[in-house]
C-alpha atoms as a PDB file:
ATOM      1  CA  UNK A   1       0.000   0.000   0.000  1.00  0.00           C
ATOM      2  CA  UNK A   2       1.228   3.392  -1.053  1.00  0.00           C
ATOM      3  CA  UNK A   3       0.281   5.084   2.444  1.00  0.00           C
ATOM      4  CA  UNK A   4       0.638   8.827   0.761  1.00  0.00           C
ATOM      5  CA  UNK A   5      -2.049   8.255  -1.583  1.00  0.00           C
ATOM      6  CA  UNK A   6      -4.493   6.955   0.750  1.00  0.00           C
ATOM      7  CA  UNK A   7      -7.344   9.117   1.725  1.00  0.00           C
ATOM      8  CA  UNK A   8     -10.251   8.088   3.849  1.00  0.00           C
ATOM      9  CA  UNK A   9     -12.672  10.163   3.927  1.00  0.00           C
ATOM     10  CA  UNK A  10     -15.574   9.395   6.866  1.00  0.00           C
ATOM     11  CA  UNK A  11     -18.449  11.455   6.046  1.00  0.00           C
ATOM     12  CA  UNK A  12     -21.940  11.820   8.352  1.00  0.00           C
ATOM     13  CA  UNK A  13     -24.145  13.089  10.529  1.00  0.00           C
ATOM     14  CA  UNK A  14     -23.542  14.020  14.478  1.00  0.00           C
ATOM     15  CA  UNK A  15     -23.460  11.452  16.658  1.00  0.00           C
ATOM     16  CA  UNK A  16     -22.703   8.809  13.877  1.00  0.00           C
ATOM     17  CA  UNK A  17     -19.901   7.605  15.310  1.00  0.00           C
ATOM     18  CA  UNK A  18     -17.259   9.052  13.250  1.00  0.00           C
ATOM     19  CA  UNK A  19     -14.972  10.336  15.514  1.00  0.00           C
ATOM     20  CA  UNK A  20     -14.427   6.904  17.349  1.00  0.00           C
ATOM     21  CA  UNK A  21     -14.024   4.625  13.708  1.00  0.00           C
ATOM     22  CA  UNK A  22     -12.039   7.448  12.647  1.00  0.00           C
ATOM     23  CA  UNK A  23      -9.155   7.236  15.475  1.00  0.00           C
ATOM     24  CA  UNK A  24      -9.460   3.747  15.819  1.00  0.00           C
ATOM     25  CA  UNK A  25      -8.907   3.359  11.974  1.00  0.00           C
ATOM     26  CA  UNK A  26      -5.727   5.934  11.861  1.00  0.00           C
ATOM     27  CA  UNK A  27      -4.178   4.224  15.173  1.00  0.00           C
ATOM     28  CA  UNK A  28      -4.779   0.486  13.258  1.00  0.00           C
ATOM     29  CA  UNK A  29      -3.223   1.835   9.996  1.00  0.00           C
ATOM     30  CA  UNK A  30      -0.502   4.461  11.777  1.00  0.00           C
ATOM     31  CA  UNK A  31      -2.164   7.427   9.453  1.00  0.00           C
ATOM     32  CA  UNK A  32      -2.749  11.336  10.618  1.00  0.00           C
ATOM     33  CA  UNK A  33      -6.237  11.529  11.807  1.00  0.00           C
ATOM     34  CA  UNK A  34      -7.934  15.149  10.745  1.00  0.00           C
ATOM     35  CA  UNK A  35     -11.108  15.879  13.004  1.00  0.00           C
ATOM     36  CA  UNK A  36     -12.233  18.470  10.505  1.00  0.00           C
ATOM     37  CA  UNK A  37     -15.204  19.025  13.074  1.00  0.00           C
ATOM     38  CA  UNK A  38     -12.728  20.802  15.201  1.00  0.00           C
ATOM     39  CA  UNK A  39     -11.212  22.950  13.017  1.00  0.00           C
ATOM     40  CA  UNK A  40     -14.283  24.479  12.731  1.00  0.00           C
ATOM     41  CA  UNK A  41     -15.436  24.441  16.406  1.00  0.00           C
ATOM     42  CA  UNK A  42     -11.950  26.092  16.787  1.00  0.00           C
ATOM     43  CA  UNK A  43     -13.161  28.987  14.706  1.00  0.00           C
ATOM     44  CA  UNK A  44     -16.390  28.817  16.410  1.00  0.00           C
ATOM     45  CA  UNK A  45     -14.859  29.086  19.779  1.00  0.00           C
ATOM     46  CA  UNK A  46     -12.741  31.953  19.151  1.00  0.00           C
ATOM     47  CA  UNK A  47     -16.233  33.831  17.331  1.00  0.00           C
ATOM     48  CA  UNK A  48     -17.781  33.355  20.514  1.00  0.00           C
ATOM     49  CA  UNK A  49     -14.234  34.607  22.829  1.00  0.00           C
ATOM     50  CA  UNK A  50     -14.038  37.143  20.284  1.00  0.00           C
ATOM     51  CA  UNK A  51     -17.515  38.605  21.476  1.00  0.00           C
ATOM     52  CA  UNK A  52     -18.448  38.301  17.686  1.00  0.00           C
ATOM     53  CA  UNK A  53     -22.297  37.390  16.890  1.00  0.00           C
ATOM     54  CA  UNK A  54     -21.684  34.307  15.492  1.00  0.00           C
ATOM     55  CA  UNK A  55     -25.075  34.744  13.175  1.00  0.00           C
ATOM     56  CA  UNK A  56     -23.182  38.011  11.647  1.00  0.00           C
ATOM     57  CA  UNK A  57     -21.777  36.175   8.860  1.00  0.00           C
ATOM     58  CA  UNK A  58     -19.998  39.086   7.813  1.00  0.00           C
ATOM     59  CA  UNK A  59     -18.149  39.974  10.608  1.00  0.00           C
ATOM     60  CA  UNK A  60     -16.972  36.150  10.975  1.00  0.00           C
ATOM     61  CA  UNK A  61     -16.134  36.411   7.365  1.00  0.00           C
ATOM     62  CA  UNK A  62     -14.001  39.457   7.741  1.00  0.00           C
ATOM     63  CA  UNK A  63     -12.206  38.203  10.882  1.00  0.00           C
ATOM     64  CA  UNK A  64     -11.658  34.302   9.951  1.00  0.00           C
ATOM     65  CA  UNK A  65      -8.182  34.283   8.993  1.00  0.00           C
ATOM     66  CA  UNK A  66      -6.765  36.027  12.302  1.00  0.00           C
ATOM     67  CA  UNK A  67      -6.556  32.837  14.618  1.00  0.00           C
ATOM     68  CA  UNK A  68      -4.096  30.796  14.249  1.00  0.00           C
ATOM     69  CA  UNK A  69      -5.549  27.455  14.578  1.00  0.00           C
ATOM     70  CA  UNK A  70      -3.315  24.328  15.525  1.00  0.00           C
ATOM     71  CA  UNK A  71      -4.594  20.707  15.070  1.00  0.00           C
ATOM     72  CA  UNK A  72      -2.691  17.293  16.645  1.00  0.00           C
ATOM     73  CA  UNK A  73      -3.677  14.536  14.203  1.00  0.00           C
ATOM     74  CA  UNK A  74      -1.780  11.356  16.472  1.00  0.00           C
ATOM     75  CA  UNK A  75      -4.980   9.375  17.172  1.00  0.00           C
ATOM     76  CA  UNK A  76      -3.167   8.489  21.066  1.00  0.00           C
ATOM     77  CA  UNK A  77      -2.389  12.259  21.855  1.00  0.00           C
ATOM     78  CA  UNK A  78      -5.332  14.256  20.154  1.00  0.00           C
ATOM     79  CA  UNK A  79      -5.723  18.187  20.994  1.00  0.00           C
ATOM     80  CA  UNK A  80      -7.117  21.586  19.459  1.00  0.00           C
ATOM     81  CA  UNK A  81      -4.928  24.868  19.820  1.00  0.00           C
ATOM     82  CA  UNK A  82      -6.432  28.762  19.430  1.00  0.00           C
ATOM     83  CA  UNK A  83      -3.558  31.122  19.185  1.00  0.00           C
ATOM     84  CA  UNK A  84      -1.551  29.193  21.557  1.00  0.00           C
ATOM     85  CA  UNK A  85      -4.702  28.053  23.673  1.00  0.00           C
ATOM     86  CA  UNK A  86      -5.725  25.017  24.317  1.00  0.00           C
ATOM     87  CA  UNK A  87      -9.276  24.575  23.742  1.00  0.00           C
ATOM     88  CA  UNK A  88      -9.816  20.610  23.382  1.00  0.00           C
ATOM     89  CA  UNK A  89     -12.457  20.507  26.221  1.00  0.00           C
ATOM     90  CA  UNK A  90     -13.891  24.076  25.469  1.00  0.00           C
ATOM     91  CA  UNK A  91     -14.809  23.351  21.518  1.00  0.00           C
ATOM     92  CA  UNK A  92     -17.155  20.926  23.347  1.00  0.00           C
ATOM     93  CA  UNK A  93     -19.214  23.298  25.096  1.00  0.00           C
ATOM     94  CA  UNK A  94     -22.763  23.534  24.363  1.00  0.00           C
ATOM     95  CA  UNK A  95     -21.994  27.405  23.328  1.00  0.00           C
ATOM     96  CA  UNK A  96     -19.918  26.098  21.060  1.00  0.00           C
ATOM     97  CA  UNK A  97     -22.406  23.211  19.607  1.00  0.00           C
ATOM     98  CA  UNK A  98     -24.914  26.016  19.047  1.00  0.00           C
ATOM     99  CA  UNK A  99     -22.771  28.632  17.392  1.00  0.00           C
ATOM    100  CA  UNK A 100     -20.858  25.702  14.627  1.00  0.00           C
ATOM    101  CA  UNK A 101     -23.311  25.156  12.066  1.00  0.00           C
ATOM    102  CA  UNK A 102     -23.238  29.096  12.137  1.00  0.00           C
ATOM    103  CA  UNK A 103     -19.939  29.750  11.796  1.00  0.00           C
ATOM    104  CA  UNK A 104     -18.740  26.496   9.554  1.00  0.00           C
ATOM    105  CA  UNK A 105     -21.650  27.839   6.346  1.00  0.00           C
ATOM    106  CA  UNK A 106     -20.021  31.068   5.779  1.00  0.00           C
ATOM    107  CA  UNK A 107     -18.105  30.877   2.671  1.00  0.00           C
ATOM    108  CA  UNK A 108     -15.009  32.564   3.939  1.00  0.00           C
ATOM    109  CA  UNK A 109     -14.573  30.116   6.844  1.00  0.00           C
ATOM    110  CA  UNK A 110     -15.161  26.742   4.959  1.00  0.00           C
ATOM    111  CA  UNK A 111     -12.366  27.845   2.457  1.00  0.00           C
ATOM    112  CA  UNK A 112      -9.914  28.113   4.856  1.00  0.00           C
ATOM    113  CA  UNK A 113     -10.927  25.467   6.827  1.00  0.00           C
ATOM    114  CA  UNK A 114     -10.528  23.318   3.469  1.00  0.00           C
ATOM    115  CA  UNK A 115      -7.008  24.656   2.733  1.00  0.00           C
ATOM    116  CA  UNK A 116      -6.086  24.157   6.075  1.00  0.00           C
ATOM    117  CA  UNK A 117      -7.510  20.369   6.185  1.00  0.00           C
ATOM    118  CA  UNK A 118      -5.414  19.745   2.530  1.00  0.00           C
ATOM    119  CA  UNK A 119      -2.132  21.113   4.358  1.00  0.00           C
ATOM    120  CA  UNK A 120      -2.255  18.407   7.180  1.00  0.00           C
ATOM    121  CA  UNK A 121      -2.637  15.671   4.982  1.00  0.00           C
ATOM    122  CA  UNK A 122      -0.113  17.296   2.338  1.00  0.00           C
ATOM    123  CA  UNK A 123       1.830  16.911   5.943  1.00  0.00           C
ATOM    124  CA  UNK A 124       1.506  14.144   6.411  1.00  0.00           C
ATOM    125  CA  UNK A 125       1.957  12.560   2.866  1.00  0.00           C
ATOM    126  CA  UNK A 126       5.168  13.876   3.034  1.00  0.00           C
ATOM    127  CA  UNK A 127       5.887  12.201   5.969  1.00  0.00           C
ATOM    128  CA  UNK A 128       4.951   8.883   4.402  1.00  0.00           C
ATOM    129  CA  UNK A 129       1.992   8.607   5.968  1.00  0.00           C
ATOM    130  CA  UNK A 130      -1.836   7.952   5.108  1.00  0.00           C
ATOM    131  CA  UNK A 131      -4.701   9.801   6.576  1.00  0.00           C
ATOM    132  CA  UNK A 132      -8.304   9.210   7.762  1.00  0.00           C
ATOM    133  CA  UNK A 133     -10.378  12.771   7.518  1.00  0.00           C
ATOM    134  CA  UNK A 134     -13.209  12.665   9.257  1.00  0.00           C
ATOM    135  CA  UNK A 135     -16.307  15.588   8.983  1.00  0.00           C
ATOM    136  CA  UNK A 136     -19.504  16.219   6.700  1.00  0.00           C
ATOM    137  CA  UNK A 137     -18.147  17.183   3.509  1.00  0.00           C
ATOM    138  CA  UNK A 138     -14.923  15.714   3.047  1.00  0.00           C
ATOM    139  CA  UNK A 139     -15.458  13.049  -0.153  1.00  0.00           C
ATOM    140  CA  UNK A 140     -18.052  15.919  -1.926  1.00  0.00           C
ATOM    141  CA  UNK A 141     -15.478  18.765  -1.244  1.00  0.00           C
ATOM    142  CA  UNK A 142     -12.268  18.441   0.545  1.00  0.00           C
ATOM    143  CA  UNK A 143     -10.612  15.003  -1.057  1.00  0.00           C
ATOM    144  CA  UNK A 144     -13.324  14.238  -3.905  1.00  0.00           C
ATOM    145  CA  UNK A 145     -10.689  12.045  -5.216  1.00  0.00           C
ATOM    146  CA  UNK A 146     -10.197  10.140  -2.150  1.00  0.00           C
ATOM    147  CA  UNK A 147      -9.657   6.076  -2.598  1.00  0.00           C
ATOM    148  CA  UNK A 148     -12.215   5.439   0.233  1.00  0.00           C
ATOM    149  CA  UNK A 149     -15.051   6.920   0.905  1.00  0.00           C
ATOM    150  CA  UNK A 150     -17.251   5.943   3.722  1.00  0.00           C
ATOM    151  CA  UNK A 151     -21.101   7.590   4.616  1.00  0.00           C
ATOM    152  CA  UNK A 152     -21.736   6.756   8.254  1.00  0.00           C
ATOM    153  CA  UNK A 153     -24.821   7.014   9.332  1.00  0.00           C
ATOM    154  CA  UNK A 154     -27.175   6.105  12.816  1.00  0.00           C
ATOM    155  CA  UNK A 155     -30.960   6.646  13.746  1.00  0.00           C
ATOM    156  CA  UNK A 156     -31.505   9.851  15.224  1.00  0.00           C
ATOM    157  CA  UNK A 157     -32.413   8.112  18.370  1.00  0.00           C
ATOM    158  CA  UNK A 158     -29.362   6.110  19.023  1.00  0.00           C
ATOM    159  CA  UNK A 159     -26.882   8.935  17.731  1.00  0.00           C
ATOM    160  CA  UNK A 160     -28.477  11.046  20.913  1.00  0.00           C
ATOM    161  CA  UNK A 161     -28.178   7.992  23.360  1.00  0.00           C
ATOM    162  CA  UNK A 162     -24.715   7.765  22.069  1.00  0.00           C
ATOM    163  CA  UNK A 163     -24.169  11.582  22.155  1.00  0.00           C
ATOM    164  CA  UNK A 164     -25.982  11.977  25.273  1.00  0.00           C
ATOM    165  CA  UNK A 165     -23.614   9.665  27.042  1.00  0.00           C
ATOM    166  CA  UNK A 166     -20.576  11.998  25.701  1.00  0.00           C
ATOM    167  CA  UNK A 167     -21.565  14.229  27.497  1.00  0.00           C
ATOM    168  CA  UNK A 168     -22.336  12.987  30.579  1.00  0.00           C
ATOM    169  CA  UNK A 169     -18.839  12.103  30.482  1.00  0.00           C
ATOM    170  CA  UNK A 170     -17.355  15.883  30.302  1.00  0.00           C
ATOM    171  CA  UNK A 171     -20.054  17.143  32.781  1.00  0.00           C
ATOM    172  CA  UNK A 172     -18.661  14.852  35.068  1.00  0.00           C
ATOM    173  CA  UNK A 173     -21.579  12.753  35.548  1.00  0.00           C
ATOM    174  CA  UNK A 174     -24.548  14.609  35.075  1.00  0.00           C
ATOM    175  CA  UNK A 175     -27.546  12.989  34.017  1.00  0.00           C
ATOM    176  CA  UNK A 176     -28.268  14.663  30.093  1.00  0.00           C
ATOM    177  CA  UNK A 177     -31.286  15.092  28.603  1.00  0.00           C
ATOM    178  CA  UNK A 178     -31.612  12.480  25.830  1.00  0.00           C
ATOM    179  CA  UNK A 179     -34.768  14.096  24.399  1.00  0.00           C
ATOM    180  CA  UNK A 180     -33.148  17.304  24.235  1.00  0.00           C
ATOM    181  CA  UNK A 181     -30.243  16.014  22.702  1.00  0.00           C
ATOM    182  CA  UNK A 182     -32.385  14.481  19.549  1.00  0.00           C
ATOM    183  CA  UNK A 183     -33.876  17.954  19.482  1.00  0.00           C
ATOM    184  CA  UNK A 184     -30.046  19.412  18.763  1.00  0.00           C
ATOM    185  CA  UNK A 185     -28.762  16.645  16.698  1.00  0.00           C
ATOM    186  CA  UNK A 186     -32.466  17.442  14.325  1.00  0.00           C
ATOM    187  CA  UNK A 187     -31.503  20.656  14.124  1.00  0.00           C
ATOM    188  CA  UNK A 188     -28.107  19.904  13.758  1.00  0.00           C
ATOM    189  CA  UNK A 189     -29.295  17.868  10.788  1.00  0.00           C
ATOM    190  CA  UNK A 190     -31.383  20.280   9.067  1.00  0.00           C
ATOM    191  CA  UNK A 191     -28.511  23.108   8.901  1.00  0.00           C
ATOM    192  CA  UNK A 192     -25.734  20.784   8.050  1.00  0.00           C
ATOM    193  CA  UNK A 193     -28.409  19.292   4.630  1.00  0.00           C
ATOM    194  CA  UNK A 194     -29.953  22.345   4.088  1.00  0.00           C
ATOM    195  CA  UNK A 195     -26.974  25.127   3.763  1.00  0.00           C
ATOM    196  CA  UNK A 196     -26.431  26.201   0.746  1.00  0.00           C
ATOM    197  CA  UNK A 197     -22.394  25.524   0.519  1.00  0.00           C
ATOM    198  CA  UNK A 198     -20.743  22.056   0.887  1.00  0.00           C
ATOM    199  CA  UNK A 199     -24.220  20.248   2.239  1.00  0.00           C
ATOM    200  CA  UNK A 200     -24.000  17.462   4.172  1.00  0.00           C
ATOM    201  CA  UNK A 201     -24.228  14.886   0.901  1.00  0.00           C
ATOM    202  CA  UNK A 202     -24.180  10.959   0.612  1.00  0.00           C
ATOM    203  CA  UNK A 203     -22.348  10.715  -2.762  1.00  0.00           C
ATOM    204  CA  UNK A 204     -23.289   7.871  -5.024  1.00  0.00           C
ATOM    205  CA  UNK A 205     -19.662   6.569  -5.183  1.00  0.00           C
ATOM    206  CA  UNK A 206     -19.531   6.677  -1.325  1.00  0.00           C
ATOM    207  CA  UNK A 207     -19.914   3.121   0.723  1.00  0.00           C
ATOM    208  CA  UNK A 208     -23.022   3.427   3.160  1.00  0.00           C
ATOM    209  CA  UNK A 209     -22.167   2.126   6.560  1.00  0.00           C
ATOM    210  CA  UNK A 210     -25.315   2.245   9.100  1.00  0.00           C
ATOM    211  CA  UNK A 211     -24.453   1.993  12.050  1.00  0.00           C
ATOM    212  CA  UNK A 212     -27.590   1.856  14.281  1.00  0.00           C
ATOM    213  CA  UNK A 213     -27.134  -2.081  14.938  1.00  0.00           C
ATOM    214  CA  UNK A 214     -23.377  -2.038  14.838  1.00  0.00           C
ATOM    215  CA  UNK A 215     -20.869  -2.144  17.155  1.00  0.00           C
ATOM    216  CA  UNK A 216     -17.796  -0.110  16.904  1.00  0.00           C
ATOM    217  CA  UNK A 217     -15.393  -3.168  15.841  1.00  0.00           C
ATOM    218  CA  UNK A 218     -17.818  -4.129  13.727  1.00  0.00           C
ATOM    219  CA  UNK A 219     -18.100  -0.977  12.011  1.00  0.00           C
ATOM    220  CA  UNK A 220     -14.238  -0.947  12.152  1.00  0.00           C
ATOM    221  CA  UNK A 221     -13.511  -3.657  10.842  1.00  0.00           C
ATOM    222  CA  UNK A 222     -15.750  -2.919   7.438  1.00  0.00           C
ATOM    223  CA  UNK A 223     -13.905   0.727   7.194  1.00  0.00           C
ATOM    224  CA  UNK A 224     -10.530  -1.308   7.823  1.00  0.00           C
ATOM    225  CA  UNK A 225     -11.821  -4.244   4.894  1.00  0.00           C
ATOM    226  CA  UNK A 226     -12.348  -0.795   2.613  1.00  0.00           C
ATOM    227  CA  UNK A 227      -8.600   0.377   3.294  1.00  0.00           C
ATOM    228  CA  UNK A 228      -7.095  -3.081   2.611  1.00  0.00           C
ATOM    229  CA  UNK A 229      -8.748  -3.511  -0.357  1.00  0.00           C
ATOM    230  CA  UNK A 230      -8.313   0.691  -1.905  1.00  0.00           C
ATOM    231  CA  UNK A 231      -4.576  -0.727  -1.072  1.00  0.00           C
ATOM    232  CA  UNK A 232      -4.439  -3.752  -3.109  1.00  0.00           C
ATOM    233  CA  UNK A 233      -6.150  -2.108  -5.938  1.00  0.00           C
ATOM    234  CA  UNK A 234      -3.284   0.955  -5.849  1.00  0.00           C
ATOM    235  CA  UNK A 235      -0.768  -0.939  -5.859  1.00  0.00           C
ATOM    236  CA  UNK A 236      -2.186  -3.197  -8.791  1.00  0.00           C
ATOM    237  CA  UNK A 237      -3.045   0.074 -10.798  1.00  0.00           C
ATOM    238  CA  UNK A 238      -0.010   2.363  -9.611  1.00  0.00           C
ATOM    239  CA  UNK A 239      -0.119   5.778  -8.819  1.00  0.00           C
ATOM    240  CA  UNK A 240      -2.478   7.866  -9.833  1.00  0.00           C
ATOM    241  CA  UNK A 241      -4.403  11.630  -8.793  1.00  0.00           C
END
């Protein structure tokens, strides 16, 4: 396997379970892992600490390129950085969660975010190195070319549970709200399908993975069957863009 050309590009809604297939694919494989999520709650956070309305689309778009924004992409030592800051637990923040889907549509901010998620794997290609990218437009947008492409998808009820449980981890312990968190994750839904640039889009080329009665190895294991094979086929076929 040529491990610069390979691309993996997870794709799907909140809650899917893309985050945890993701890592668990990049620590099997040794590849970079890109959380392109966080980029953008990055940007989001530093809206928000900023004291920018992060519904005034054209402040955000004036301002975007100021923070410096530093993603780890080792699966086993994972961690977001705002001019210097670290803001790993903070992106998580329900302030956060609400202001995203804002902040990630305007134009200004998804093209740098894009750039930005090209350099690390251009990073890490260099390196000799693979990399799984992980968000909601990634095979559509930011690697369209990418050798695997995976659509990961959950009912809306068990991506709360599963969400909800998150959660209850960083509050410590507190008991969440699971109907409240399918309320977020529906409207989560609607703005990440319905805005108007880069749309959260199953692509026909894409390999549906649902993963409502799945267990994570299981659901590992297919994405890891996906990567072996994209592998065997490159190295059969030989480079190509």
């Amino acid at each position: 396997m040529s491990a610069t050309e390979i691309v993996v590009a997870i794709d799907g809604p909140a809650g899917s379970g893309k985050s945890s297939v993701s890592k668990a694919i990049a620590a099997q494989f040794d590849f970079a892992y890109v959380d392109t999520g966080a980029t953008y709650r990055a940007m989001a956070w530093w809206v928000l600490a900023e004291g920018i309305d992060p519904t005034d689309a054209e402040t955000v778009a004036a301002r975007c390129e100021e923070p410096r924004i530093d993603l780890a992409t080792d699966p086993a030592a994972l961690g977001v950085r705002v001019d210097g800051v670290d803001v790993s637990r903070a992106i998580r923040e329900a302030d956060v969660t609400g202001a995203v889907s804002h902040v990630s549509a305007v134009p200004q901010v998804r093209a740098r975010m894009v750039q930005m998620q090209r350099d690390i794997v251009a990073r890490a290609a260099a390196q000799g190195r693979g990399s799984v990218v992980e968000g909601r437009d990634i095979a559509s947008v930011v690697f369209p070319n990418a050798p695997v492409k995976v659509f990961l998808t959950a009912d809306t009820e068990i991506r709360a549970q599963r969400r909800a449980l998150e959660d209850q981890e960083r509050a410590g312990g507190a008991v969440v709200d699971v109907g409240s968190t399918v309320a977020g994750l529906e409207q989560r839904d609607a703005l990440d399908s319905g805005r108007a640039l880069s749309p959260l889009t199953r692509l026909a080329d894409a390999v549906h993975i649902d993963a409502t009665h799945l267990t994570l190895p299981e659901v590992v294991a297919l994405v890891a069957d996906l990567v072996v094979s994209a592998g065997s086929i490159m190295r059969e076929n030989g480079p190509h863009g």
